[in-house]
PDB file of N, CA and C in Angstrom:
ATOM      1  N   UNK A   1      31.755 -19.022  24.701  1.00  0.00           N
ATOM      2  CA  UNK A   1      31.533 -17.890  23.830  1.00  0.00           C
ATOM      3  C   UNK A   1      30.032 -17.827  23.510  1.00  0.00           C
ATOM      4  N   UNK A   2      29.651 -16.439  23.741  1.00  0.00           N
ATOM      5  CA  UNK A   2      27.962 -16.492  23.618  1.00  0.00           C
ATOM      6  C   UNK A   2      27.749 -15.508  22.257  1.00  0.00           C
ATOM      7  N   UNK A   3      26.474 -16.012  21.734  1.00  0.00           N
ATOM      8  CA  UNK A   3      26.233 -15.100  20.349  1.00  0.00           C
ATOM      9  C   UNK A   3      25.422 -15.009  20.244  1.00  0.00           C
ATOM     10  N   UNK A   4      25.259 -13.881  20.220  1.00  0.00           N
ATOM     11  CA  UNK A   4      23.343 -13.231  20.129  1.00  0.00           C
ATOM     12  C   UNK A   4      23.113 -12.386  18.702  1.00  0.00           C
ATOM     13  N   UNK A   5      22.294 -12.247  17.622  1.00  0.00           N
ATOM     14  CA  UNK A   5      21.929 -11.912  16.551  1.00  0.00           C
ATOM     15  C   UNK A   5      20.743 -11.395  16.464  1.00  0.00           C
ATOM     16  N   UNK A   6      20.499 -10.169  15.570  1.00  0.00           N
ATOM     17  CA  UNK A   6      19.537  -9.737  15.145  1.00  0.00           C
ATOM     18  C   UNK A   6      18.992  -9.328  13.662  1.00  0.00           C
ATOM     19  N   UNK A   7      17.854  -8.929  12.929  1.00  0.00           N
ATOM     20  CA  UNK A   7      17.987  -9.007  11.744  1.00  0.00           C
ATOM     21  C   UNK A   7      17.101  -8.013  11.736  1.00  0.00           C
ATOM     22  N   UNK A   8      17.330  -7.183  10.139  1.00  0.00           N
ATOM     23  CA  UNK A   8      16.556  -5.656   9.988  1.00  0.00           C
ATOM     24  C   UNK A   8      16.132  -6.088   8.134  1.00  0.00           C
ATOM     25  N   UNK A   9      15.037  -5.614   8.573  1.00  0.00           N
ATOM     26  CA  UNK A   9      14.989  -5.846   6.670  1.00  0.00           C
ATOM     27  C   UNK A   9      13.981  -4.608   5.975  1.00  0.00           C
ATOM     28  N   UNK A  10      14.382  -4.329   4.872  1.00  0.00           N
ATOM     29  CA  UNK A  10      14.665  -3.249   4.048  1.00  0.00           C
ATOM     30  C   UNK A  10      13.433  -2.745   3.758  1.00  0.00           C
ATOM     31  N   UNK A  11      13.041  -1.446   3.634  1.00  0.00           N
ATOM     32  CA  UNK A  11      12.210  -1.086   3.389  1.00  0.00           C
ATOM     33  C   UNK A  11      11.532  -0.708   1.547  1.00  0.00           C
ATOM     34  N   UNK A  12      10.576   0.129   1.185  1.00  0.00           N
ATOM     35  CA  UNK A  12      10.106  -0.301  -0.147  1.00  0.00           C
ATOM     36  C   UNK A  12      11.498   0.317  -0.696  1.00  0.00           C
ATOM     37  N   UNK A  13      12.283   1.461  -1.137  1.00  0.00           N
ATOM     38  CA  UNK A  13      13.095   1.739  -0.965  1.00  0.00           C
ATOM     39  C   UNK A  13      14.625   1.121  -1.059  1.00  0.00           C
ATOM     40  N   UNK A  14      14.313   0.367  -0.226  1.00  0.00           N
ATOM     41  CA  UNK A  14      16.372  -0.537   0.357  1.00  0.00           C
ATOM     42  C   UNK A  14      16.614   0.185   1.609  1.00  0.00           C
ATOM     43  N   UNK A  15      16.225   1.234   1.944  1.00  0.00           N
ATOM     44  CA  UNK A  15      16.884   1.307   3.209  1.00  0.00           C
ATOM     45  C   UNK A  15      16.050   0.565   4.467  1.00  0.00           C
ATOM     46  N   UNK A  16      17.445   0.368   5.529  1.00  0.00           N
ATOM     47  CA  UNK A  16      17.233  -0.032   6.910  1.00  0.00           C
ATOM     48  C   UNK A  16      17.251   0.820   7.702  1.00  0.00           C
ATOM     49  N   UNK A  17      17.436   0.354   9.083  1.00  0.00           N
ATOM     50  CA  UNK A  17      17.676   1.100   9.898  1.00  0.00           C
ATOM     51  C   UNK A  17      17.406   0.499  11.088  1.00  0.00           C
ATOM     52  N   UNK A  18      18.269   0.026  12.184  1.00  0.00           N
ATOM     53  CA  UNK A  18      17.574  -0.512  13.440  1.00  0.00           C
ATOM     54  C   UNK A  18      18.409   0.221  14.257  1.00  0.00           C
ATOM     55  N   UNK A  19      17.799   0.042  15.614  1.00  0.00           N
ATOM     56  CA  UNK A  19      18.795   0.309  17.124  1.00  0.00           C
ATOM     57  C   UNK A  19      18.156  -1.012  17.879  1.00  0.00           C
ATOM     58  N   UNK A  20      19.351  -1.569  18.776  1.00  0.00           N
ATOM     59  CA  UNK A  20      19.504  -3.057  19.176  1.00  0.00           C
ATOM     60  C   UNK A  20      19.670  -2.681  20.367  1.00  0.00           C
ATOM     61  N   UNK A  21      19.163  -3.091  21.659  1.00  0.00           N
ATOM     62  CA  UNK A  21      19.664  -3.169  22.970  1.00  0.00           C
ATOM     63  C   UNK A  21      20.113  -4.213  23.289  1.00  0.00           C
ATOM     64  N   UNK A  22      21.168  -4.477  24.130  1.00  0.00           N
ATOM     65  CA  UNK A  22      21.601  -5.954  24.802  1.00  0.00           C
ATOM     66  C   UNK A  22      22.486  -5.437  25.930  1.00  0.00           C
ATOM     67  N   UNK A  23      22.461  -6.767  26.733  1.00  0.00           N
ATOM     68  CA  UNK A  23      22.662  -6.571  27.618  1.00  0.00           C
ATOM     69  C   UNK A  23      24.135  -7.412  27.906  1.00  0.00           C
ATOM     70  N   UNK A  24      25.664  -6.910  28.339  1.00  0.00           N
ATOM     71  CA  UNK A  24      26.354  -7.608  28.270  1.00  0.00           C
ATOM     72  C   UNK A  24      26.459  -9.048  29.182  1.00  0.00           C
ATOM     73  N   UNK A  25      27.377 -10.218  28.865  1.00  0.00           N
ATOM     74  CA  UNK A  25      26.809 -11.132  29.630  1.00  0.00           C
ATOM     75  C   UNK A  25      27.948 -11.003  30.742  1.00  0.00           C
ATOM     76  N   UNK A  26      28.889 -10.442  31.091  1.00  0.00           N
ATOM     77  CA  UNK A  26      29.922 -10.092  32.027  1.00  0.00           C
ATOM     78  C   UNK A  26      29.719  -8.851  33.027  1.00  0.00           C
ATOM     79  N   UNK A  27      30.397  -8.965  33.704  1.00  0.00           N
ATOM     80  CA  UNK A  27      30.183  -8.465  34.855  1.00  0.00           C
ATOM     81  C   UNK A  27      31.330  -6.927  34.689  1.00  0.00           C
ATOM     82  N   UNK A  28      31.951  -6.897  33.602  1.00  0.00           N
ATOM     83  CA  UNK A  28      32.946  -5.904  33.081  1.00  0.00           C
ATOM     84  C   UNK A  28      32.902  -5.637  31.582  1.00  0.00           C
ATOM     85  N   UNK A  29      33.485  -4.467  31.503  1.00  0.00           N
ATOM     86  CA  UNK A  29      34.014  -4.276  29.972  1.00  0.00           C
ATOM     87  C   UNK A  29      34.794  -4.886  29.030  1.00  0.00           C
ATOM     88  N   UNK A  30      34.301  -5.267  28.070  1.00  0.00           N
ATOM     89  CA  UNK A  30      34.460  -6.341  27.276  1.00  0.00           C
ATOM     90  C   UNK A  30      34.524  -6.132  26.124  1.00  0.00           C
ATOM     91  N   UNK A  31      35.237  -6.363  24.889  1.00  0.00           N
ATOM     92  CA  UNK A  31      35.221  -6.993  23.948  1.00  0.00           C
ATOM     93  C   UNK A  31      34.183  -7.495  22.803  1.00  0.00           C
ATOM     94  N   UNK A  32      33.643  -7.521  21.540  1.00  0.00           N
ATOM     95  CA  UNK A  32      33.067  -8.386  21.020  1.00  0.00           C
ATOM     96  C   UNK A  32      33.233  -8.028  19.756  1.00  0.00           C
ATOM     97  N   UNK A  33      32.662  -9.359  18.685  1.00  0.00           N
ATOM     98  CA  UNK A  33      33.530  -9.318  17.315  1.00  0.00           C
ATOM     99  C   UNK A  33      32.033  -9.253  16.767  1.00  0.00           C
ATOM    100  N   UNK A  34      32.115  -7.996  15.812  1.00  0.00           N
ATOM    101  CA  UNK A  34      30.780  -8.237  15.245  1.00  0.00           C
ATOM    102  C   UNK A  34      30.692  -8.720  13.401  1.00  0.00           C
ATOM    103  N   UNK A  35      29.875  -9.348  13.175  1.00  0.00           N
ATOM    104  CA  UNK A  35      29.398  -9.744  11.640  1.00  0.00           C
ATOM    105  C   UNK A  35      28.328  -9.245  11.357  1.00  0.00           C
ATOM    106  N   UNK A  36      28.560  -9.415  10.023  1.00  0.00           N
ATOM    107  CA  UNK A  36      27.232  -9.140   9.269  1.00  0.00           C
ATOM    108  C   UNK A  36      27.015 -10.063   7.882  1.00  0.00           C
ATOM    109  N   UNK A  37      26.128 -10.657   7.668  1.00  0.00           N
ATOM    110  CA  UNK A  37      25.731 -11.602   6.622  1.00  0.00           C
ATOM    111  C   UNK A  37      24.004 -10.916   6.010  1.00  0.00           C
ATOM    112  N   UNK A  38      24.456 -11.111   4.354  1.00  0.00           N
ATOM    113  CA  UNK A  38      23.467 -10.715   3.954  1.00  0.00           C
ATOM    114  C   UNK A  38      22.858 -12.170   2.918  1.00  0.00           C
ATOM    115  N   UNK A  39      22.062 -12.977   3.039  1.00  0.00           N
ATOM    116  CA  UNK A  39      21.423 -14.347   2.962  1.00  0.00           C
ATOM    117  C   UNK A  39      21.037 -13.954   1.289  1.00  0.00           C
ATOM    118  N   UNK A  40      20.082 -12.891   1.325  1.00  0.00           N
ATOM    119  CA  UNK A  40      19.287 -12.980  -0.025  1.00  0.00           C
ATOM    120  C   UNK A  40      18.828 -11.598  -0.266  1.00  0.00           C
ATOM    121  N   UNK A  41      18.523 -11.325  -1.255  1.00  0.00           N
ATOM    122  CA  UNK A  41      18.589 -11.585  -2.919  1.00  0.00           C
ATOM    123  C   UNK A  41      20.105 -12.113  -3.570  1.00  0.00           C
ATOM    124  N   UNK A  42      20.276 -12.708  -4.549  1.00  0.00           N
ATOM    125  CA  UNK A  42      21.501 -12.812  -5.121  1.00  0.00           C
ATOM    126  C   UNK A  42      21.667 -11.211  -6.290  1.00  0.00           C
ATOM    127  N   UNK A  43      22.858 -11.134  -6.197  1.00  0.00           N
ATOM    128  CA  UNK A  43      22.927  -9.606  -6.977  1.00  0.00           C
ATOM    129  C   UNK A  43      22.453  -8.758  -6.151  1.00  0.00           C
ATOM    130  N   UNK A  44      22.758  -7.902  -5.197  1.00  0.00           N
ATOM    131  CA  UNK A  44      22.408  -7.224  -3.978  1.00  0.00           C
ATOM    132  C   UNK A  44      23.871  -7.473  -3.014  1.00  0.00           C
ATOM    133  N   UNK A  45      23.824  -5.856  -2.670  1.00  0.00           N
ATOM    134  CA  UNK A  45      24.970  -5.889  -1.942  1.00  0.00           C
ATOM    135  C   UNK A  45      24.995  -4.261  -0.587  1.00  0.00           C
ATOM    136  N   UNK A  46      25.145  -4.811   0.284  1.00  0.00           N
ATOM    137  CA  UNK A  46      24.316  -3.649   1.322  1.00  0.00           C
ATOM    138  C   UNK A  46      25.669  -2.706   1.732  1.00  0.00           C
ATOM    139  N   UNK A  47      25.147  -1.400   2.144  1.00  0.00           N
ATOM    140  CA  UNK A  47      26.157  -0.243   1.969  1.00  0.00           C
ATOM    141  C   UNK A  47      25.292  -0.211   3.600  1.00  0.00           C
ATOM    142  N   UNK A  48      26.473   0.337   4.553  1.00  0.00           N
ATOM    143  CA  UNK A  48      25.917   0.541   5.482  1.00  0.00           C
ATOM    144  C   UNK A  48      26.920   1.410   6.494  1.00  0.00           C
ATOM    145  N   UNK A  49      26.285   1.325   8.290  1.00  0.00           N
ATOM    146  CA  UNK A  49      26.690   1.669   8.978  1.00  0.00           C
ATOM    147  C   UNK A  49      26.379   0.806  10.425  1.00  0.00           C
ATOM    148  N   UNK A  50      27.673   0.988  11.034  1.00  0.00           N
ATOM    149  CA  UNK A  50      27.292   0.386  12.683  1.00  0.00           C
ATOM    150  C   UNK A  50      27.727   1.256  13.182  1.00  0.00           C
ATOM    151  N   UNK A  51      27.208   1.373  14.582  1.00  0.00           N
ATOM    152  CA  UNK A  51      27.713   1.770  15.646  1.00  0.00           C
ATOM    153  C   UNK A  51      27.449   0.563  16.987  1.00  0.00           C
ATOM    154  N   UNK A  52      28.346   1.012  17.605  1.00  0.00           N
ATOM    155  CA  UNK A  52      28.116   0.026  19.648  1.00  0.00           C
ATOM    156  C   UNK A  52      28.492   1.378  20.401  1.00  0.00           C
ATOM    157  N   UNK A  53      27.227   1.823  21.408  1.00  0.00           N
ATOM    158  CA  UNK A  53      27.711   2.470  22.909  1.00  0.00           C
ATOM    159  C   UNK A  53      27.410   1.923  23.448  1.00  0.00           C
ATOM    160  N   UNK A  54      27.516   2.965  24.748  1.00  0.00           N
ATOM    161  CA  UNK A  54      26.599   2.003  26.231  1.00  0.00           C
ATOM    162  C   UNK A  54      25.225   3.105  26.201  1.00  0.00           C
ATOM    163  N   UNK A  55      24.293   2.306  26.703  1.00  0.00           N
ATOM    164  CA  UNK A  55      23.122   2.572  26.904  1.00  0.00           C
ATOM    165  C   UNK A  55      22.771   4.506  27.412  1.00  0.00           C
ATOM    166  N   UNK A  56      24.045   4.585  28.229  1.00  0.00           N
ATOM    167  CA  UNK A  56      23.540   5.492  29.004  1.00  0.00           C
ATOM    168  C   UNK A  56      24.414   6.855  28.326  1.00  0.00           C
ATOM    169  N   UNK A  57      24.903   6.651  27.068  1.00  0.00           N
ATOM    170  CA  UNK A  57      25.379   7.354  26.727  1.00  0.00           C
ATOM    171  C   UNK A  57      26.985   7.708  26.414  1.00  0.00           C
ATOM    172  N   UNK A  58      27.676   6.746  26.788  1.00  0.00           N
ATOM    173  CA  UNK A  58      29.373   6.540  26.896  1.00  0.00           C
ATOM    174  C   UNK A  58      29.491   6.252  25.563  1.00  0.00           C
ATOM    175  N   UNK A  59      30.370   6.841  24.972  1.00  0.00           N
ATOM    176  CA  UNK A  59      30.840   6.781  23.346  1.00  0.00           C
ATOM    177  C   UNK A  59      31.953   5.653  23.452  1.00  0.00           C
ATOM    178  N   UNK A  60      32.065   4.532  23.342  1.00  0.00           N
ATOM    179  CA  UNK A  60      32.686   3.656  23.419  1.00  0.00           C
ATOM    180  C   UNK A  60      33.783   3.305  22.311  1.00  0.00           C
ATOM    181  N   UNK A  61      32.691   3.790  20.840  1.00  0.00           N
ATOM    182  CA  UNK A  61      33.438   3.098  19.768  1.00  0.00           C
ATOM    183  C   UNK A  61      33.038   4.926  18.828  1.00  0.00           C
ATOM    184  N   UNK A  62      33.535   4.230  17.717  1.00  0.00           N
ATOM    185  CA  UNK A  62      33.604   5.263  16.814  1.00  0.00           C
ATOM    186  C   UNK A  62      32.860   4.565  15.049  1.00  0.00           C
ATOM    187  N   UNK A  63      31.890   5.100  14.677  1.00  0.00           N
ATOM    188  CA  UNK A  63      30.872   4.514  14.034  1.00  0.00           C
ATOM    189  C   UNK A  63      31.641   4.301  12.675  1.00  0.00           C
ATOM    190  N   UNK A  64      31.436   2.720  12.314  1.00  0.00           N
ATOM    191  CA  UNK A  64      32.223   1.879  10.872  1.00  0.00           C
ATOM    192  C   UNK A  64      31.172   1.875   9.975  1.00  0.00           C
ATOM    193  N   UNK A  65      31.926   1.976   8.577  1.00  0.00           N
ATOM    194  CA  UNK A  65      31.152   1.760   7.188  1.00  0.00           C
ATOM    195  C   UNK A  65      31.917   0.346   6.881  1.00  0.00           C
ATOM    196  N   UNK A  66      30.620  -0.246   6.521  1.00  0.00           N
ATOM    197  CA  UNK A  66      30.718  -1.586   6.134  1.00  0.00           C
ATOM    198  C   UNK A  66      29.859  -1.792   4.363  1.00  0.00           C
ATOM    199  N   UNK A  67      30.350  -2.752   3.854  1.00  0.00           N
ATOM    200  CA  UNK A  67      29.906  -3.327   2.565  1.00  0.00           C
ATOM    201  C   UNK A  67      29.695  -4.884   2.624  1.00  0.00           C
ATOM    202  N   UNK A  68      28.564  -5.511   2.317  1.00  0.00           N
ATOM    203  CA  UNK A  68      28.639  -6.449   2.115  1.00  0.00           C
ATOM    204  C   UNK A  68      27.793  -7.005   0.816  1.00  0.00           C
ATOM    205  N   UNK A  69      28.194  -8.176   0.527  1.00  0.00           N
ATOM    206  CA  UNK A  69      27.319  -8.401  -0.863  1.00  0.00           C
ATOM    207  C   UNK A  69      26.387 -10.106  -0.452  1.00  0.00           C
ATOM    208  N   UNK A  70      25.519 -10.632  -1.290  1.00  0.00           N
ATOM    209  CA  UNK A  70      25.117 -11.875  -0.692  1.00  0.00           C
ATOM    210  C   UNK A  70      26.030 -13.017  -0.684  1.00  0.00           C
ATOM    211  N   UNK A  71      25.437 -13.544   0.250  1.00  0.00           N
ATOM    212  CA  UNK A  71      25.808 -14.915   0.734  1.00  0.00           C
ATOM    213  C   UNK A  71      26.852 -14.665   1.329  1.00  0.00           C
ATOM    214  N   UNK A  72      27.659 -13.547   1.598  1.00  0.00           N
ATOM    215  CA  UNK A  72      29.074 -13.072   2.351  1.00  0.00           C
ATOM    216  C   UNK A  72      28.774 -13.069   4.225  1.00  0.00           C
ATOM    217  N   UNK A  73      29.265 -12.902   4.755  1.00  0.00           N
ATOM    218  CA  UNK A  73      29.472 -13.026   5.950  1.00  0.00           C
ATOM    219  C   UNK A  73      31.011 -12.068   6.485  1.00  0.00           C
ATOM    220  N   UNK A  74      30.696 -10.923   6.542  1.00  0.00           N
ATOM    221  CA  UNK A  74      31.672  -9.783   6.505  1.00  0.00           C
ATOM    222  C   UNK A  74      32.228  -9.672   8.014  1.00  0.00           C
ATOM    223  N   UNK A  75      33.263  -9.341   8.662  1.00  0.00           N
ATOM    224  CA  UNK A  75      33.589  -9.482   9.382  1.00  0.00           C
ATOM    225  C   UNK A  75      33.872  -7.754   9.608  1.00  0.00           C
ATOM    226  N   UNK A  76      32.785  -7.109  11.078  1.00  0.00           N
ATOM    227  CA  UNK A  76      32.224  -5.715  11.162  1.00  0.00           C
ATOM    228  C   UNK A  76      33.874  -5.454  12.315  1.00  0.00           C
ATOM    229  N   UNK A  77      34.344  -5.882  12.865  1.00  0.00           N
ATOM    230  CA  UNK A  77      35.951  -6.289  13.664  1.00  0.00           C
ATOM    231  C   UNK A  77      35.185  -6.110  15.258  1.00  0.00           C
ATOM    232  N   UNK A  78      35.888  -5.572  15.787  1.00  0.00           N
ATOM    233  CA  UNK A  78      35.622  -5.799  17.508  1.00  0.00           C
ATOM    234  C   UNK A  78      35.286  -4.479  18.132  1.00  0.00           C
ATOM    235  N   UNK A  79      34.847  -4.477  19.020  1.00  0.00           N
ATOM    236  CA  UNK A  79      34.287  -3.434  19.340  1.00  0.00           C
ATOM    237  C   UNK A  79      34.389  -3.428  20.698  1.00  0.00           C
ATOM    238  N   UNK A  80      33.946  -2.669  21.717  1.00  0.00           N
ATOM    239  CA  UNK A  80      34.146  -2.320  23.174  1.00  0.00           C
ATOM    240  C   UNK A  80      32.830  -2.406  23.473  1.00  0.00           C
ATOM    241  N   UNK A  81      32.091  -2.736  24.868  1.00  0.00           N
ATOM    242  CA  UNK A  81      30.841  -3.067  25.345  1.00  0.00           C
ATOM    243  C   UNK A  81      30.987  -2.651  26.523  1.00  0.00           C
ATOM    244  N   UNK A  82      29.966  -2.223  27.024  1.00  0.00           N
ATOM    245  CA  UNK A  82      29.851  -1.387  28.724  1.00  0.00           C
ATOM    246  C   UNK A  82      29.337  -2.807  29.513  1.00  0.00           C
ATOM    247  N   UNK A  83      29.875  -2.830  30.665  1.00  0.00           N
ATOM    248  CA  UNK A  83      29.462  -3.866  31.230  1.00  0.00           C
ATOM    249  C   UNK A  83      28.197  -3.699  31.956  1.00  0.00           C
ATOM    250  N   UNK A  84      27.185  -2.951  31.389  1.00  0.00           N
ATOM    251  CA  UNK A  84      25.637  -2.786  31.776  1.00  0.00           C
ATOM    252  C   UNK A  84      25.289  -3.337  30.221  1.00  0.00           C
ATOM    253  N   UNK A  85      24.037  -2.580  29.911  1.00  0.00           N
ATOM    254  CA  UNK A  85      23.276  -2.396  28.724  1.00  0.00           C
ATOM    255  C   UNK A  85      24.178  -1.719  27.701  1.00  0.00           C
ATOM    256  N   UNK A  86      23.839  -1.946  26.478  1.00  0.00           N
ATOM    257  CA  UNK A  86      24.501  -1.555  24.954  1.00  0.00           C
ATOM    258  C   UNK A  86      23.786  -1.120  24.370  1.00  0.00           C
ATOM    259  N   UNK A  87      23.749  -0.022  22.963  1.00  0.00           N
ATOM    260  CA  UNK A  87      22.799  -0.395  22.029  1.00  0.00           C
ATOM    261  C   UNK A  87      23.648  -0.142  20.754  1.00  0.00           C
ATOM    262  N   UNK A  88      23.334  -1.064  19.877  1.00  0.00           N
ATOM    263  CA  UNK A  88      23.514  -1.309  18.411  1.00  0.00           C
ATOM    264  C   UNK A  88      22.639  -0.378  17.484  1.00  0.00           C
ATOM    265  N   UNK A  89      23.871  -0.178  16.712  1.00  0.00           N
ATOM    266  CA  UNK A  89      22.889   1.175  15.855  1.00  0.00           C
ATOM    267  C   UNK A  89      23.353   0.575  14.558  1.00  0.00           C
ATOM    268  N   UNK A  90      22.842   0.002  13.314  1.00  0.00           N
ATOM    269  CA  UNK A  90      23.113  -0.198  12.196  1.00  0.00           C
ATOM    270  C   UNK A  90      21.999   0.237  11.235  1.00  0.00           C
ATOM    271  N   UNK A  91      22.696   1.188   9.691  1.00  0.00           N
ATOM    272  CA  UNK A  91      21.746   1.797   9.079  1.00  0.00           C
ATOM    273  C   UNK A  91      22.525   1.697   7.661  1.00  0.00           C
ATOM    274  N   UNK A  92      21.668   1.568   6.635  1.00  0.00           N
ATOM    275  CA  UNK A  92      22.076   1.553   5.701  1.00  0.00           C
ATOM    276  C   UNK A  92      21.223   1.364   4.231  1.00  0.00           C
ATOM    277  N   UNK A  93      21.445   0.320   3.197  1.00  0.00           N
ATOM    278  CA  UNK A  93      20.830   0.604   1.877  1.00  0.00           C
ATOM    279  C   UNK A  93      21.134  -0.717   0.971  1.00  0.00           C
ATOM    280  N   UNK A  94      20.702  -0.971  -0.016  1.00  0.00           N
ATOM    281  CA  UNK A  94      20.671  -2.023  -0.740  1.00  0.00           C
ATOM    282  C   UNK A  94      21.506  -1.669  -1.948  1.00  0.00           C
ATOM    283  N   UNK A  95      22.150  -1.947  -2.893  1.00  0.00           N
ATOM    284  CA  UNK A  95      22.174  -1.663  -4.127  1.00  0.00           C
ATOM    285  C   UNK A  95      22.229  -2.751  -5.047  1.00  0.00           C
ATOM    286  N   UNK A  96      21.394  -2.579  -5.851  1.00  0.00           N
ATOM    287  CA  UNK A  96      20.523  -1.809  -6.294  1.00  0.00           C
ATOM    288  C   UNK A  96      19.614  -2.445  -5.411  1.00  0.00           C
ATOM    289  N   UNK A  97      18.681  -0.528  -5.279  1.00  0.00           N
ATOM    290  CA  UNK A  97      17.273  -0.847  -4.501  1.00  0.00           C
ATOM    291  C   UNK A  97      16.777  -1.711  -4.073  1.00  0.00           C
ATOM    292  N   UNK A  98      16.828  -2.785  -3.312  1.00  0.00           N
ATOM    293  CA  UNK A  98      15.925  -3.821  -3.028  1.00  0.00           C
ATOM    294  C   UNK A  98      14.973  -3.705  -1.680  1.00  0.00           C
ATOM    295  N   UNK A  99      13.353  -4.130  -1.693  1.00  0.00           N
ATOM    296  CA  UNK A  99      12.474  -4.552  -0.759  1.00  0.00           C
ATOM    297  C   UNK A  99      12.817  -5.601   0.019  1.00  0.00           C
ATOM    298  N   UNK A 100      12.742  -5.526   1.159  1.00  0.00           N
ATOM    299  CA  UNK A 100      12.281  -6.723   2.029  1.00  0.00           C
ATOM    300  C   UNK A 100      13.386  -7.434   1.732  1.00  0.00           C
ATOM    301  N   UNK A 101      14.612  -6.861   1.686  1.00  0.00           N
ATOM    302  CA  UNK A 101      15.648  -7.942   2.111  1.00  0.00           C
ATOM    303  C   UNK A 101      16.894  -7.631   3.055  1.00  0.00           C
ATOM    304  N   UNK A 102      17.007  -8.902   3.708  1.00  0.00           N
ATOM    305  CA  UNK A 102      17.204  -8.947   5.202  1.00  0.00           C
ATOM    306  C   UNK A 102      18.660  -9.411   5.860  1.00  0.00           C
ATOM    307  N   UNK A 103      19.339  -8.241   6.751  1.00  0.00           N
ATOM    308  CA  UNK A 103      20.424  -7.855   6.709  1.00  0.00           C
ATOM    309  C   UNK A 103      20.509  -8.648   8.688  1.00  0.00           C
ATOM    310  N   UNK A 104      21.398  -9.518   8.857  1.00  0.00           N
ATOM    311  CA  UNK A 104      21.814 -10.226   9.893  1.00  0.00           C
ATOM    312  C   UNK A 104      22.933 -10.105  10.852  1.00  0.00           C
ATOM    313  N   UNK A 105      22.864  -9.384  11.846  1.00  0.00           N
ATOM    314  CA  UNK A 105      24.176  -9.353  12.529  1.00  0.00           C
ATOM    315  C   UNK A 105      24.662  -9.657  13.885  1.00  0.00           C
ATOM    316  N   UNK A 106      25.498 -10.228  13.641  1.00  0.00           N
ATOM    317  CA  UNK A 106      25.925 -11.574  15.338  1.00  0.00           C
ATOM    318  C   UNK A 106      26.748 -10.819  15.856  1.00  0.00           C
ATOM    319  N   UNK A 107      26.491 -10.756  17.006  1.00  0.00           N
ATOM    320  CA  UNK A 107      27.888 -10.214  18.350  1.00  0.00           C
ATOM    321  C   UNK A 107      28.331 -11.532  19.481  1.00  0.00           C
ATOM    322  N   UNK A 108      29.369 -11.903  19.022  1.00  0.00           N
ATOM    323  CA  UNK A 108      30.098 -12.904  19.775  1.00  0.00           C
ATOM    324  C   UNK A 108      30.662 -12.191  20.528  1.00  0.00           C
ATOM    325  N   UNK A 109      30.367 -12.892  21.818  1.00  0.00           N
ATOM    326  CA  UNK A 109      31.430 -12.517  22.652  1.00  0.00           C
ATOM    327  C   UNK A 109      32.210 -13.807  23.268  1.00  0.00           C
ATOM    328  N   UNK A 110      33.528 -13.138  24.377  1.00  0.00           N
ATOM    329  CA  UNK A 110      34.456 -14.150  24.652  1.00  0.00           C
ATOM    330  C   UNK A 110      35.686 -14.731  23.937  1.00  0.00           C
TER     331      UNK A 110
END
């Protein structure tokens, strides 16, 4: 099982916003379980959004609202992956407002 992670952190504001490329590690369409963990500030809790397509434009999934608060480790559920290139779309906000704090999310696959 392979797990690759990336991290977006907040602007003056609270909001994020990234797009993620990866590349699947199979040779087919696949599967993967995504998380999200938010480390720090304590009292802070992130309002958001994901999405997963394929690169080239295939609507794979259908875009989830997620909540998480700190030190949690939220479980974003599974998702579908093109067996080329992907990209990860997650966007969202702090509440209350917070700077520069930094929102983590793993795609296991297998």
């Amino acid at each position: 099982m392979a797990t690759m992670s990336f991290s977006v952190e907040t602007d003056a504001n609270g909001f994020f916003q990234k797009t993620h490329t990866f590349d699947s590690p199979a040779f087919w369409d696949m599967t993967v379980d995504l998380r999200a963990k938010l480390a720090a500030p304590a009292d802070t809790c992130i309002i958001g959004t994901v999405d997963i397509d394929a690169a080239d434009g295939t609507v794979l999934n259908q875009e989830k609202n997620f909540r998480v608060c700190h030190g949690e480790k939220f479980k974003l559920g599974q998702w579908r992956i093109d067996k080329r290139e992907n990209v990860v779309v997650v966007r969202g906000k702090t509440v209350p407002k917070r700077a520069k704090t930094t929102v983590t999310v793993e795609i296991k696959t297998g």
